[in-house]
C-alpha atoms as a PDB file:
ATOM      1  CA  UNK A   1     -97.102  75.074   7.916  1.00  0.00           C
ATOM      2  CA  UNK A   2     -95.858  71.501   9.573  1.00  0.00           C
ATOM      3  CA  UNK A   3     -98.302  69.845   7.313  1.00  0.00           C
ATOM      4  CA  UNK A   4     -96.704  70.842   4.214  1.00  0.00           C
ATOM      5  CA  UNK A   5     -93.671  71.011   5.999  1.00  0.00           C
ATOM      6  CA  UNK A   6     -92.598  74.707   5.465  1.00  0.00           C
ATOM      7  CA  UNK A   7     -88.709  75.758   6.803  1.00  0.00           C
ATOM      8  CA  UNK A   8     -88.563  78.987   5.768  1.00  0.00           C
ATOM      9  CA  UNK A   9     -91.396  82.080   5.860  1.00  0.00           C
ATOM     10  CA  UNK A  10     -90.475  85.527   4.345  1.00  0.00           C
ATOM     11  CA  UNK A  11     -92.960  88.142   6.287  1.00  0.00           C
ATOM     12  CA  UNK A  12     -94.044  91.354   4.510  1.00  0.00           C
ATOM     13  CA  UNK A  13     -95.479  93.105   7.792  1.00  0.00           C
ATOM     14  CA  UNK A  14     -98.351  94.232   8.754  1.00  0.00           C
ATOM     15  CA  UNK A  15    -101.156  92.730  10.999  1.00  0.00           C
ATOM     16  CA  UNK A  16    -102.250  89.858   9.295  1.00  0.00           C
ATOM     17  CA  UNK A  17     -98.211  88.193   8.757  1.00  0.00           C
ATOM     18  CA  UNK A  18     -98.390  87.966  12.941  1.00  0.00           C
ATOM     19  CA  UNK A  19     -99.971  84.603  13.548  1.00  0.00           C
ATOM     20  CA  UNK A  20     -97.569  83.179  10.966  1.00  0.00           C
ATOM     21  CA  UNK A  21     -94.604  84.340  12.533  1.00  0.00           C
ATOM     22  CA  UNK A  22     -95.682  82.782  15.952  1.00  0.00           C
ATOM     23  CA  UNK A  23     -96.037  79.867  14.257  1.00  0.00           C
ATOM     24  CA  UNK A  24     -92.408  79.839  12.812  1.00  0.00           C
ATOM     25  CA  UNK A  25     -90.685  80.524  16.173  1.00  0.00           C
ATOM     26  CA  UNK A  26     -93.055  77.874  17.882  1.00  0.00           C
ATOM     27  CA  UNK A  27     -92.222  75.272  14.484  1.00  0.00           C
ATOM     28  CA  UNK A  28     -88.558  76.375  14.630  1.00  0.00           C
ATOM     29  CA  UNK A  29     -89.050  77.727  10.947  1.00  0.00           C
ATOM     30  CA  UNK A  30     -86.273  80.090   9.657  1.00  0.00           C
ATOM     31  CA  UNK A  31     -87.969  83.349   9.060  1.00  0.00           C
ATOM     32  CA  UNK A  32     -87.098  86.255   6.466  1.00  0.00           C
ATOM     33  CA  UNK A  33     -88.837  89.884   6.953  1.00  0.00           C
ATOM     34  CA  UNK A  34     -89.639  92.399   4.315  1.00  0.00           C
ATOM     35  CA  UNK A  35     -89.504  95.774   5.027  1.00  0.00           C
ATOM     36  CA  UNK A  36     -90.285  98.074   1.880  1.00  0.00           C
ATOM     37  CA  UNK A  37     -91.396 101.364   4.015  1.00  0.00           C
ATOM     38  CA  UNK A  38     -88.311 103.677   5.271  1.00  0.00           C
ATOM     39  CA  UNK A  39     -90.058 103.273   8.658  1.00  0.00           C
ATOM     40  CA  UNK A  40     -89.757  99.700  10.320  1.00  0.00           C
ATOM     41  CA  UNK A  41     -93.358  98.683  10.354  1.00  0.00           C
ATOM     42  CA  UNK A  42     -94.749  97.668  14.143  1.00  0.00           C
ATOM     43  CA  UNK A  43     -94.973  93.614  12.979  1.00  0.00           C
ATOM     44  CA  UNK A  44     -91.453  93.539  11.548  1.00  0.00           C
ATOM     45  CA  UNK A  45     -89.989  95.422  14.738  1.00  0.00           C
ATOM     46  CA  UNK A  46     -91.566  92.547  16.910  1.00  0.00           C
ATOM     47  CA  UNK A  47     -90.315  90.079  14.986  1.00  0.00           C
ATOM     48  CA  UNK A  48     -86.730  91.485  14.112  1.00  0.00           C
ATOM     49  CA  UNK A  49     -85.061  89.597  16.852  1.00  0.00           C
ATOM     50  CA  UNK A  50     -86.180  86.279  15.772  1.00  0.00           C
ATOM     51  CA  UNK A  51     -85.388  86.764  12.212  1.00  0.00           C
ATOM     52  CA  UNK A  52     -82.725  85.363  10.119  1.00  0.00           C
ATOM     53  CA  UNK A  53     -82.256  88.754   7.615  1.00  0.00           C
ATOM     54  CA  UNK A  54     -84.414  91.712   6.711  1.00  0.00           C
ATOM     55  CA  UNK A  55     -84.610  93.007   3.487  1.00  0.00           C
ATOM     56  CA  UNK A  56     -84.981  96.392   2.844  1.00  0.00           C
ATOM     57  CA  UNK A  57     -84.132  98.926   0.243  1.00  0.00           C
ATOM     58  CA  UNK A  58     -82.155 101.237   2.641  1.00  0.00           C
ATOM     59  CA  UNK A  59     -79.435 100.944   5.542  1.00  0.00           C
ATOM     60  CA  UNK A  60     -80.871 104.576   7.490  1.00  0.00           C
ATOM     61  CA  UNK A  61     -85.035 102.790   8.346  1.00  0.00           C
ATOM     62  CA  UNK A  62     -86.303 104.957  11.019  1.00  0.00           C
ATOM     63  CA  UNK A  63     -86.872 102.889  14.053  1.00  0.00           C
ATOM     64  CA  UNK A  64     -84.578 100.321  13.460  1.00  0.00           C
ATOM     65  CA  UNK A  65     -82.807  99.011  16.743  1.00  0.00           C
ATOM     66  CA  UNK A  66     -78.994  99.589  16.078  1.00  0.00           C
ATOM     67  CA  UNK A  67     -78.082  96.231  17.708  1.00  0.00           C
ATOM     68  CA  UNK A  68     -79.929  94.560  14.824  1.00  0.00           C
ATOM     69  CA  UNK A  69     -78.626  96.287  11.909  1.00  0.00           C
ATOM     70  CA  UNK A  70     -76.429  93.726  11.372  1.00  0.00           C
ATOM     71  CA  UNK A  71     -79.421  91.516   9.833  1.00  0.00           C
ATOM     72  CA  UNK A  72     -80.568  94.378   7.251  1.00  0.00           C
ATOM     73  CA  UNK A  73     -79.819  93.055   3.256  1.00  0.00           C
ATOM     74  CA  UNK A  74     -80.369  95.810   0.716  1.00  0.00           C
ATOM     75  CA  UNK A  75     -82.507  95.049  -2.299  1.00  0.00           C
ATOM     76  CA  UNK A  76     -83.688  96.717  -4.924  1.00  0.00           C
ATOM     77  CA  UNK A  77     -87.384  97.382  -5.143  1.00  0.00           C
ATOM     78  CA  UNK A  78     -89.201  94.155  -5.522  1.00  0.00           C
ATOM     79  CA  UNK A  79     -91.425  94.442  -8.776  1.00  0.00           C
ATOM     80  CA  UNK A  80     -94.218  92.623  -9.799  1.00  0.00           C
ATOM     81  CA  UNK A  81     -92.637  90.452 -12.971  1.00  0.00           C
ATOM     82  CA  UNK A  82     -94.887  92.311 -15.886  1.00  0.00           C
ATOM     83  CA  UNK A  83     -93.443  95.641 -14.634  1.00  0.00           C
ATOM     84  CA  UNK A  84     -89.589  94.442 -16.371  1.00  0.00           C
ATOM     85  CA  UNK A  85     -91.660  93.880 -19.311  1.00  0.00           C
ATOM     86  CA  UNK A  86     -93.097  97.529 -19.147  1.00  0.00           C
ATOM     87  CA  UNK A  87     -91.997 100.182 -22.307  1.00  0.00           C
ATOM     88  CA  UNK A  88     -90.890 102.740 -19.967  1.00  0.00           C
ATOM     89  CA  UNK A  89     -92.723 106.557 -20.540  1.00  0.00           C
ATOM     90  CA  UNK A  90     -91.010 109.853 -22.061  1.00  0.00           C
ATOM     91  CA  UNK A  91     -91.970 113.227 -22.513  1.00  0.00           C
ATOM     92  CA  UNK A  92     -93.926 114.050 -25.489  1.00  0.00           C
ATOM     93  CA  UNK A  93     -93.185 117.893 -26.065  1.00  0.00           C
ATOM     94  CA  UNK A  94     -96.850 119.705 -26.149  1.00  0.00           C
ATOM     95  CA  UNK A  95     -99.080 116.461 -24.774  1.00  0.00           C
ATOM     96  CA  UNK A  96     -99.202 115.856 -20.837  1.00  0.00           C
ATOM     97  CA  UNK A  97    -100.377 113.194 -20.057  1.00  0.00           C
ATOM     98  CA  UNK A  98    -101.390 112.716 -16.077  1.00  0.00           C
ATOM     99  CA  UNK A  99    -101.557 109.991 -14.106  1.00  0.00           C
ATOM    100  CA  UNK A 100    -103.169 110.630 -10.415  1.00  0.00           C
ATOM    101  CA  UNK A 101    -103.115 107.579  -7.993  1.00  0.00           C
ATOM    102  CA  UNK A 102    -104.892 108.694  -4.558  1.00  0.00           C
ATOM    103  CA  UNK A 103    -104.851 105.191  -3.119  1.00  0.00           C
ATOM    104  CA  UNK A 104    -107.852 103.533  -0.772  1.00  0.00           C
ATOM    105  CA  UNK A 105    -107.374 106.373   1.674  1.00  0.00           C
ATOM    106  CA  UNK A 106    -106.619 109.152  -0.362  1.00  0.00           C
ATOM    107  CA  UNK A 107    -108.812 109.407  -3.024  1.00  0.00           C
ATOM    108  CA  UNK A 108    -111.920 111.946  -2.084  1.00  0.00           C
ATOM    109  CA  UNK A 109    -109.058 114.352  -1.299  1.00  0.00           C
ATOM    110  CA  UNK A 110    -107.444 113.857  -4.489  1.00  0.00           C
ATOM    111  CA  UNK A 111    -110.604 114.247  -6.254  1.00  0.00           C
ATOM    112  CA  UNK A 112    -111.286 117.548  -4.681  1.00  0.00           C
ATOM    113  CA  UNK A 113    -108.123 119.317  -4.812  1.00  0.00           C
ATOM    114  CA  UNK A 114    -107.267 118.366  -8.664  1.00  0.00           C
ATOM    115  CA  UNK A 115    -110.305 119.608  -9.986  1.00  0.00           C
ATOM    116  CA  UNK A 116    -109.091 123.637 -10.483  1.00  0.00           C
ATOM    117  CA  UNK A 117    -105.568 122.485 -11.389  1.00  0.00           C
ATOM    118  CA  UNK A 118    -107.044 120.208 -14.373  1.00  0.00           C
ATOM    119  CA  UNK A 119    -108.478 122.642 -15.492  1.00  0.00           C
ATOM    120  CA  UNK A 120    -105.803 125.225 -14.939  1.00  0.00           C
ATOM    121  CA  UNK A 121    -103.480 123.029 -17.259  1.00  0.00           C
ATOM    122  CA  UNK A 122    -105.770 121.967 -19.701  1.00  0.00           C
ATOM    123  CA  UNK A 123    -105.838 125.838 -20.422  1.00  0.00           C
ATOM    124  CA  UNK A 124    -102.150 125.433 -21.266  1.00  0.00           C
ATOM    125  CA  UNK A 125    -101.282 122.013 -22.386  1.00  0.00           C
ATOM    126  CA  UNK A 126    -102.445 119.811 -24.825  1.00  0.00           C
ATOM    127  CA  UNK A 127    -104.126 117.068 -22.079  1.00  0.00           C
ATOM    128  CA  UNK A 128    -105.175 113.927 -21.307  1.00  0.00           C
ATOM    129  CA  UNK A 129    -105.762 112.583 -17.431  1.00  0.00           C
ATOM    130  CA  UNK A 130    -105.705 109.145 -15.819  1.00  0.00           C
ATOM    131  CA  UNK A 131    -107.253 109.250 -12.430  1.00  0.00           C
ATOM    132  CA  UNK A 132    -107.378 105.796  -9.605  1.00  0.00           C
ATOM    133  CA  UNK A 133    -110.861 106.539  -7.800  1.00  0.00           C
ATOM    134  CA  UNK A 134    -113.604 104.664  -5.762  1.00  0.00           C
ATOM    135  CA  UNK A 135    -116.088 103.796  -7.724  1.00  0.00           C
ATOM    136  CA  UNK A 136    -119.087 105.793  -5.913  1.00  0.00           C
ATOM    137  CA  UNK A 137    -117.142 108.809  -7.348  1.00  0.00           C
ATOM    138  CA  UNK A 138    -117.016 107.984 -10.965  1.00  0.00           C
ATOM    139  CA  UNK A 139    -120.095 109.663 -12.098  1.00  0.00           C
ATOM    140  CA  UNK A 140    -119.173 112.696 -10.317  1.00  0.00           C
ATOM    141  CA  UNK A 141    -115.546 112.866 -11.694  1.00  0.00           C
ATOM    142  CA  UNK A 142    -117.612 111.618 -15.340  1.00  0.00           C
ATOM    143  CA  UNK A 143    -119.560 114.972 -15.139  1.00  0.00           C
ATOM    144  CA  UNK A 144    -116.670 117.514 -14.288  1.00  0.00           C
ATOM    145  CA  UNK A 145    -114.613 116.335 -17.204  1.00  0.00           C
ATOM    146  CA  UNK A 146    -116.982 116.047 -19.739  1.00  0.00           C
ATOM    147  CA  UNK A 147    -118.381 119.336 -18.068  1.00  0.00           C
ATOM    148  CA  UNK A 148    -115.068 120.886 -18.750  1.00  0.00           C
ATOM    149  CA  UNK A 149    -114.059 119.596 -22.069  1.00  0.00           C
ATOM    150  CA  UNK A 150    -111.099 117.757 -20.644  1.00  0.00           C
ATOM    151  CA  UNK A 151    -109.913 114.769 -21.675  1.00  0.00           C
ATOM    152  CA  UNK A 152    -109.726 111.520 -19.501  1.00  0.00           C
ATOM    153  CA  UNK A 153    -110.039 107.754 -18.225  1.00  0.00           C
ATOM    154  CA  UNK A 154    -110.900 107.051 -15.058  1.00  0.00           C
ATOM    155  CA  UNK A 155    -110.089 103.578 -13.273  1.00  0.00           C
ATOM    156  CA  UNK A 156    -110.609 102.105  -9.955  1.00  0.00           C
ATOM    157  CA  UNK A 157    -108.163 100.412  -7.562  1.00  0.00           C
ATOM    158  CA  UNK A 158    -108.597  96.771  -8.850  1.00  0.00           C
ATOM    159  CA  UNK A 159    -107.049  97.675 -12.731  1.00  0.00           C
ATOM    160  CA  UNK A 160    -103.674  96.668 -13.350  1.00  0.00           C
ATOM    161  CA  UNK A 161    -101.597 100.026 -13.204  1.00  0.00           C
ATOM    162  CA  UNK A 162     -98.359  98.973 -15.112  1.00  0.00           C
ATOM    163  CA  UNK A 163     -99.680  99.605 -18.448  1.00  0.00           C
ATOM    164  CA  UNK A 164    -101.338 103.144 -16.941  1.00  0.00           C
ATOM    165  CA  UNK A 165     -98.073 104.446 -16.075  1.00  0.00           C
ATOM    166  CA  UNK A 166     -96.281 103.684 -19.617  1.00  0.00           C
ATOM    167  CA  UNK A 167     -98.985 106.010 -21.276  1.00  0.00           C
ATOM    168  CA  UNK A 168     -98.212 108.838 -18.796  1.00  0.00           C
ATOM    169  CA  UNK A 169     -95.208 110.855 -18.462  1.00  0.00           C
ATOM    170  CA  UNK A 170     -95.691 112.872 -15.145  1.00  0.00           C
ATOM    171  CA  UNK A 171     -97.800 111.634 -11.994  1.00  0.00           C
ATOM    172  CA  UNK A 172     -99.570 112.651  -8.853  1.00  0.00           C
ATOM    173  CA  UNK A 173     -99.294 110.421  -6.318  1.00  0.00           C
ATOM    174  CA  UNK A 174     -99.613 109.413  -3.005  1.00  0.00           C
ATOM    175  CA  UNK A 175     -96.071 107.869  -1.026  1.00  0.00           C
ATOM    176  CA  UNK A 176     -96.820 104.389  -0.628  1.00  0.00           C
ATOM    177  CA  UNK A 177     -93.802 101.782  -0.835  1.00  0.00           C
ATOM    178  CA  UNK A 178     -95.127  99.699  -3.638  1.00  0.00           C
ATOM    179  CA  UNK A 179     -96.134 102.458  -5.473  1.00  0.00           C
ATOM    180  CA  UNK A 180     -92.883 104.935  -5.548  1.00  0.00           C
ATOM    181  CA  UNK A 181     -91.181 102.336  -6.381  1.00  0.00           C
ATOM    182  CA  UNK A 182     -92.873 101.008  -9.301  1.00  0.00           C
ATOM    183  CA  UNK A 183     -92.641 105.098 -10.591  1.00  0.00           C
ATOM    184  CA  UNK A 184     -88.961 104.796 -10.039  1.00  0.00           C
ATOM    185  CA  UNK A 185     -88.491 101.739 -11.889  1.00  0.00           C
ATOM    186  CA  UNK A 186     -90.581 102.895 -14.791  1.00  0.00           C
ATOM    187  CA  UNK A 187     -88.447 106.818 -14.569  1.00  0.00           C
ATOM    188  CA  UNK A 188     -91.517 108.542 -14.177  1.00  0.00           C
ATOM    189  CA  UNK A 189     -91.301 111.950 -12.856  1.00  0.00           C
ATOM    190  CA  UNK A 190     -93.638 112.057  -9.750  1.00  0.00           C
ATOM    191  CA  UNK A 191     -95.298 114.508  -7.588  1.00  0.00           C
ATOM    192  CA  UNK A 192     -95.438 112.745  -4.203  1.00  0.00           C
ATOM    193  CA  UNK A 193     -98.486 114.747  -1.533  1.00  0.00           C
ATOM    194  CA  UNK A 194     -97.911 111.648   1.517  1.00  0.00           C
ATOM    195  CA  UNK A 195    -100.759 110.563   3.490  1.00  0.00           C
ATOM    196  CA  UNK A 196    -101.053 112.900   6.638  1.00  0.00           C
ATOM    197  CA  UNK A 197    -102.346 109.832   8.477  1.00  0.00           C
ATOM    198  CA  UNK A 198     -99.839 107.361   7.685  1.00  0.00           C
ATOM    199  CA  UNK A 199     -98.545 104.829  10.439  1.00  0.00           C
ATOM    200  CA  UNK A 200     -95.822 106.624  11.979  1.00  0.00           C
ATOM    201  CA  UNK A 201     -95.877 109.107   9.065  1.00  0.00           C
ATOM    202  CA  UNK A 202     -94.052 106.612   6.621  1.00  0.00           C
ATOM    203  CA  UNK A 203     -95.709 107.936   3.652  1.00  0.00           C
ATOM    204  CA  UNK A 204     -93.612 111.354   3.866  1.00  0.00           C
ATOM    205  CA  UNK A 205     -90.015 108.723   5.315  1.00  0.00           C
ATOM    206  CA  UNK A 206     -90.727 107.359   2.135  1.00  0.00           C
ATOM    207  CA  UNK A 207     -91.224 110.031  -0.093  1.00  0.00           C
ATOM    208  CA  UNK A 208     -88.208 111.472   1.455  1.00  0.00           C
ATOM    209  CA  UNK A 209     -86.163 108.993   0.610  1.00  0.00           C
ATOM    210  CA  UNK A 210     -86.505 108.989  -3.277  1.00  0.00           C
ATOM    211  CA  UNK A 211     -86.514 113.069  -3.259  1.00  0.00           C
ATOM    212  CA  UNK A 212     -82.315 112.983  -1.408  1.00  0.00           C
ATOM    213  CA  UNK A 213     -81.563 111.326  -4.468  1.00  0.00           C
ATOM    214  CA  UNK A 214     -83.502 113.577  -7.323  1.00  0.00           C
ATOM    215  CA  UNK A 215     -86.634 111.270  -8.035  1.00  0.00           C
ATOM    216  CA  UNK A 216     -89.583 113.129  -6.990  1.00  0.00           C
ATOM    217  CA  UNK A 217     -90.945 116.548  -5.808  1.00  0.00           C
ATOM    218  CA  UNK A 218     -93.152 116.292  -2.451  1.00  0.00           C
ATOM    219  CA  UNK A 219     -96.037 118.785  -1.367  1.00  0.00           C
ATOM    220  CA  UNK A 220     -97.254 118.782   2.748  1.00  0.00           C
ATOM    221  CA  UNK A 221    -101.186 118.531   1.618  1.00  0.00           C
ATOM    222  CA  UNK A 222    -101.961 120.420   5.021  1.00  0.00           C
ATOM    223  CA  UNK A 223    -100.224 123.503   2.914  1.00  0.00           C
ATOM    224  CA  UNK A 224    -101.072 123.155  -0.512  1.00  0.00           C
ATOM    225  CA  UNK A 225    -104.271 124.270  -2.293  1.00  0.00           C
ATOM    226  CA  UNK A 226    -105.476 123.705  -5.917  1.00  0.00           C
ATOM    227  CA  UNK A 227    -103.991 126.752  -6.682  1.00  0.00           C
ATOM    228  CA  UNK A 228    -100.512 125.852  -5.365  1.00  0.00           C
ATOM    229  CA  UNK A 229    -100.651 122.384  -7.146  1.00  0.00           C
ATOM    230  CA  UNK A 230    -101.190 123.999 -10.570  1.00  0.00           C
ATOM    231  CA  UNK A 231     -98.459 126.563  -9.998  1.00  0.00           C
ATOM    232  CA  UNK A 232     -96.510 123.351  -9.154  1.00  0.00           C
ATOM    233  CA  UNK A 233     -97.277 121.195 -11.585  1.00  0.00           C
ATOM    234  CA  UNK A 234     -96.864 123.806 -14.378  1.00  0.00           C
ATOM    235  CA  UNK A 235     -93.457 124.988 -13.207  1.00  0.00           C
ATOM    236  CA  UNK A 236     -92.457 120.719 -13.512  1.00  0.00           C
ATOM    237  CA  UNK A 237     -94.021 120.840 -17.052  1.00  0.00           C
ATOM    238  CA  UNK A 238     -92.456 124.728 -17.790  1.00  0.00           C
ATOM    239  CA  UNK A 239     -88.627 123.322 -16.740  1.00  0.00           C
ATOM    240  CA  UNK A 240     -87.841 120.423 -19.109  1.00  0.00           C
ATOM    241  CA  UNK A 241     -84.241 120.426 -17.798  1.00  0.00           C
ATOM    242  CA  UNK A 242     -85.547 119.773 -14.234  1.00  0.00           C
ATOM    243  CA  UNK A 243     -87.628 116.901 -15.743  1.00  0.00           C
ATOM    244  CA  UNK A 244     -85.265 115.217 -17.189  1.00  0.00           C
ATOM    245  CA  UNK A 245     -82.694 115.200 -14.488  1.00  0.00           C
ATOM    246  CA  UNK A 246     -85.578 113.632 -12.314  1.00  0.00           C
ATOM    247  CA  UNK A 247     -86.019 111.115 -15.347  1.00  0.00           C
ATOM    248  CA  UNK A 248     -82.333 110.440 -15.263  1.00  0.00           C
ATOM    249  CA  UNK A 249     -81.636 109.956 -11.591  1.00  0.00           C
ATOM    250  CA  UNK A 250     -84.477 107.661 -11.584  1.00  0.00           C
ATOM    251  CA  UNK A 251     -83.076 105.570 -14.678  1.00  0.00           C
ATOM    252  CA  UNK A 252     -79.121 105.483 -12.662  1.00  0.00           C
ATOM    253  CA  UNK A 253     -81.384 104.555  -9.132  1.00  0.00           C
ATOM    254  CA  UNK A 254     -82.907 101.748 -10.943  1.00  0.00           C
ATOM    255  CA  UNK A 255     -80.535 100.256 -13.450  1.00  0.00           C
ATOM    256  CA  UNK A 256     -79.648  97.325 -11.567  1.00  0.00           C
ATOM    257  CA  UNK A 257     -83.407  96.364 -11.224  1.00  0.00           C
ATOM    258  CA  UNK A 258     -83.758  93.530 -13.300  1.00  0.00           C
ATOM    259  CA  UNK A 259     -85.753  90.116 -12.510  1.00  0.00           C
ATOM    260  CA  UNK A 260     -82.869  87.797 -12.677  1.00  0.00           C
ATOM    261  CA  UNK A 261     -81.124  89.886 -10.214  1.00  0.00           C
ATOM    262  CA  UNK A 262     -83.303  90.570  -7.582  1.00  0.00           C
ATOM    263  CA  UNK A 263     -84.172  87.058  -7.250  1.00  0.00           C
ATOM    264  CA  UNK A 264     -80.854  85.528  -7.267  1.00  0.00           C
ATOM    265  CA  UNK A 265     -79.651  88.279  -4.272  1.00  0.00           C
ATOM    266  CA  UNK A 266     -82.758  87.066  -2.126  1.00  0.00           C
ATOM    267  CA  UNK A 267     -82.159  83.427  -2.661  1.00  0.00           C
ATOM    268  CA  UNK A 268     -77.996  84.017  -2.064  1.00  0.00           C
ATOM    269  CA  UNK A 269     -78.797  85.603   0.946  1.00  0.00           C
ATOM    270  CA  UNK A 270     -81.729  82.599   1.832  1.00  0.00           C
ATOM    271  CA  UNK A 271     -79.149  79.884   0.781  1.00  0.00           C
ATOM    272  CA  UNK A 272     -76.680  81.630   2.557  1.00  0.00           C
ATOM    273  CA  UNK A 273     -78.382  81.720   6.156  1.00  0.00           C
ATOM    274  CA  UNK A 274     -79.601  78.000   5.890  1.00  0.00           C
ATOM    275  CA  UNK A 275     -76.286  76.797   5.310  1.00  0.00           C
ATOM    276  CA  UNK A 276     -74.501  78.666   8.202  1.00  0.00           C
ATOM    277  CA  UNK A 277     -77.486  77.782  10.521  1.00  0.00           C
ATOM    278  CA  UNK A 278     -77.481  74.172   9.722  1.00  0.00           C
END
């Protein structure tokens, strides 16, 4: 960082940001946090005092000390550039199609509790599934569809999702940050089941968040069984009106969302803090 003579670091969190934001209070480097979970992650709440602003999409994080709120910037989500170039998805009246993301630590579960629903709605519905898995579990998963006559496409964690969710027009999902917010974006209704196991349970904080304002449904998965899910998910499909309000309070949440003015709030707010401090 003093080789290539760095003055300002923006931090995401986590584990691995923690050496770099020693280094910036050591080198005297202005430092930025990120903070996309409703929970203030255990990196950025070490750090908070030393930093110049923290952007976040909310005011209310949980575990945010109130004598630094002062330093919290609202954003909107922060996209990955391709997803503003994304044909956002619509219902197609008599064809589902169903996207299910179970994420790194999620997926065996997914795998297991879907399997009765799928073919509970496949019954119903004119049906196609896309389903994130680990790869050890494709053949399996290969078997039971073909098994069952149901159509599908299974990919792994690696393959580019934006194009994934633009063919699909309800998901299944877990509650990371990254994720909801990409489903928001893209107004894609969303069943959200948060990982039980979650650091300081921001999966369901998260998920939480989106569902005060009408943009997701979320299931405990410590209550739910395949036979819940289906009832669920066909009840979602059943009530179009319910749909589309989702659809629509997604589309008003996310309006603002747009490349050019994302960036030019976080580089305001960066411009802002190294004049004042200079």
């Amino acid at each position: 960082m003093k080789k290539r003579k760095i003055d300002i670091l923006i931090s995401t969190g986590g584990y691995m940001s923690l050496p770099l934001c020693i280094a910036s209070k050591i080198l005297n480097i202005k430092l930025f946090l990120f903070e996309p979970n409703m929970v203030l992650g255990r990196s950025n709440k070490l750090f908070i005092k030393f930093c110049e602003k923290i952007f976040c999409y909310s005011e209310n994080i949980k575990n945010f000390p109130n004598k630094y709120l002062n330093k919290i910037n609202v954003i909107p989500a922060l996209l990955r550039k391709k997803f503003y170039d994304v044909k956002k998805s619509d219902i197609v009246d008599g064809h589902i199609n169903l996207l299910i993301i179970g994420g790194s630590q999620g997926a065996k579960t997914f795998d297991t509790l879907i399997k009765n629903s799928v073919i509970e709605l496949s019954k119903k519905y004119n049906f196609k599934i896309y389903q994130q898995t680990s790869l050890v579990n494709f053949k399996e998963l290969k078997k039971f569809y073909k098994d069952n006559n149901i159509s599908y496409e299974l990919f792994n964690f690696d393959q580019d999702i934006s194009d994934l969710m633009s063919r699909c027009n309800i998901c299944l999902t877990r509650a990371g940050a990254s994720t909801l917010a990409e489903l928001i974006f893209l107004n894609l209704p969303c069943v959200a089941i948060p990982l039980p196991t979650s650091k300081d349970n921001h999966q369901y904080e998260n998920a939480l968040f989106y569902n005060k304002i009408g943009c997701n449904w979320i299931l405990n998965q410590g209550k739910i069984n395949d036979e819940i899910l289906a009832n669920k998910l066909v009840s979602i499909l059943d009530n179009k009106e319910e749909y589309l309000i989702k659809k629509i309070n997604m589309k008003n949440f996310s309006y603002q969302n747009t490349w050019n003015n994302i960036n030019q709030k976080i580089i305001s707010v960066i411009n802002e803090n190294r004049i004042s401090k200079n």
